[in-house]
Protein backbone atom coordinates (compact mmCIF):
# COMPACT_ATOMS: atom_id res chain seq x y z
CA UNK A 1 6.32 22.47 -8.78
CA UNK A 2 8.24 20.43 -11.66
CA UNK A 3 10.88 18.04 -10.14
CA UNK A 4 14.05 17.84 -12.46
CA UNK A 5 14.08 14.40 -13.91
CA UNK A 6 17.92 13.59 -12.62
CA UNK A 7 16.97 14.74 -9.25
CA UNK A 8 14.06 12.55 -9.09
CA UNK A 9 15.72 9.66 -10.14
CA UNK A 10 18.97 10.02 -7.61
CA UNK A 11 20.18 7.79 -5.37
CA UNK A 12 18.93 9.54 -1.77
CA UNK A 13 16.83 9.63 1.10
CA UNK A 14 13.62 8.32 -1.10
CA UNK A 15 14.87 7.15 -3.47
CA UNK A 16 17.69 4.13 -3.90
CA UNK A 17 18.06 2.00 -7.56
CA UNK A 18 20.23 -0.70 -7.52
CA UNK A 19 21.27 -1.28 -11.18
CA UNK A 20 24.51 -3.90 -10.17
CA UNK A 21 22.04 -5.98 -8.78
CA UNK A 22 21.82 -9.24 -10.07
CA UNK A 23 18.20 -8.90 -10.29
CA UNK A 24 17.63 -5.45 -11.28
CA UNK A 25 14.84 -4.79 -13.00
CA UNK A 26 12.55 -7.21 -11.14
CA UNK A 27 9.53 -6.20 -12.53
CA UNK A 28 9.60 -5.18 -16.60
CA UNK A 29 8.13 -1.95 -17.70
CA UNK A 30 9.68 0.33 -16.39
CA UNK A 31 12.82 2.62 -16.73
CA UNK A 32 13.32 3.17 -13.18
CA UNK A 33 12.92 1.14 -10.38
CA UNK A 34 12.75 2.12 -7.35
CA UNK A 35 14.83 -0.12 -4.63
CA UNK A 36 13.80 1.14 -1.51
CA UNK A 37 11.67 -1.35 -1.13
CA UNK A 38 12.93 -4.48 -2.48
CA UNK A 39 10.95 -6.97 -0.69
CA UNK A 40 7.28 -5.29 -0.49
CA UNK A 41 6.51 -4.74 3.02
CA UNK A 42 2.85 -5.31 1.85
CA UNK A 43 3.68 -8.95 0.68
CA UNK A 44 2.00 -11.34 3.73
CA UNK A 45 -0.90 -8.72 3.90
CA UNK A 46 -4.01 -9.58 2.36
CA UNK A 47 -4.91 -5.93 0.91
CA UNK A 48 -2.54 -3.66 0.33
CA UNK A 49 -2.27 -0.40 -2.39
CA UNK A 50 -0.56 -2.29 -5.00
CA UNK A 51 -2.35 -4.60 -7.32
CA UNK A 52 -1.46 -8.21 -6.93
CA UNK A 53 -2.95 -11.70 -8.17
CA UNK A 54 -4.12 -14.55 -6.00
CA UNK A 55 -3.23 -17.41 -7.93
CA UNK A 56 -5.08 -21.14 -6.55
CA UNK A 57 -2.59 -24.16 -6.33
CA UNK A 58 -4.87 -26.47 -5.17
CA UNK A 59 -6.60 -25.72 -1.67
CA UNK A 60 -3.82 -22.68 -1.82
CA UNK A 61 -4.00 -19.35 -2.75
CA UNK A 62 -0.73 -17.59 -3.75
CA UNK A 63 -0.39 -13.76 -3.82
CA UNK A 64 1.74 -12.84 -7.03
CA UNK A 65 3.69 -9.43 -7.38
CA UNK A 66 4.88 -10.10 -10.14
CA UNK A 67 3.03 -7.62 -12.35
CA UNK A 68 3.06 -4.76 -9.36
CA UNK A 69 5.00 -2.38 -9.15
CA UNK A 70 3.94 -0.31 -6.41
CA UNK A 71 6.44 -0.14 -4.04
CA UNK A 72 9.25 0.49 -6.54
CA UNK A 73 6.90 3.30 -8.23
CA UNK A 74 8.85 6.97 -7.41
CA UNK A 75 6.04 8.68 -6.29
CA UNK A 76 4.58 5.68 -3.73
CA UNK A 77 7.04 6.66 -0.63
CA UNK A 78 5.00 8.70 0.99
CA UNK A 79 2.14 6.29 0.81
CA UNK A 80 3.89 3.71 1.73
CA UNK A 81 5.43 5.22 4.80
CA UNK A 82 1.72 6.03 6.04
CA UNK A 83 0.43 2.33 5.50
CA UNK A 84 3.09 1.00 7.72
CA UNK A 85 2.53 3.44 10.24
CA UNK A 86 -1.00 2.14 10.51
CA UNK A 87 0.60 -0.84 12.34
CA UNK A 88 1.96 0.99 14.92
């Protein structure tokens, strides 16, 4: 089924873009950006379906998001919603 490309990118239920905020887009790339998730609720796990870097500082290692864009990606919802209910 073909979604109609002003429906799919509509403020609703799954998806939310936020283009008065002061930060919008976060990530470059991309046309849309998906706000739902604005903070990625994958961030302080160790895997997760996105694609991060771990960056060493020293005896640290950082994760970076700054070239994913998983969790803003339309079409990621659904998987999302399933990951998190894994912790439950």
């Amino acid at each position: 089924m073909s979604e109609n490309i002003s429906n799919k990118y509509s403020n609703g239920t799954f998806y939310f873009e936020n283009r008065s905020c002061d930060y919008y887009p976060c990530h470059s790339g991309s046309d849309h950006i998906n706000c739902m998730f604005c903070y990625c609720p994958f961030y302080r796990r160790e895997e997760c379906p996105g694609n991060p870097e771990f960056i060493k500082k020293g005896k640290k290692t950082i994760k970076s998001c700054m070239n994913c864009r998983f969790p803003h990606e339309y079409g990621n919802i659904d998987r999302i919603m399933e990951k998190l209910k894994e912790d439950f």
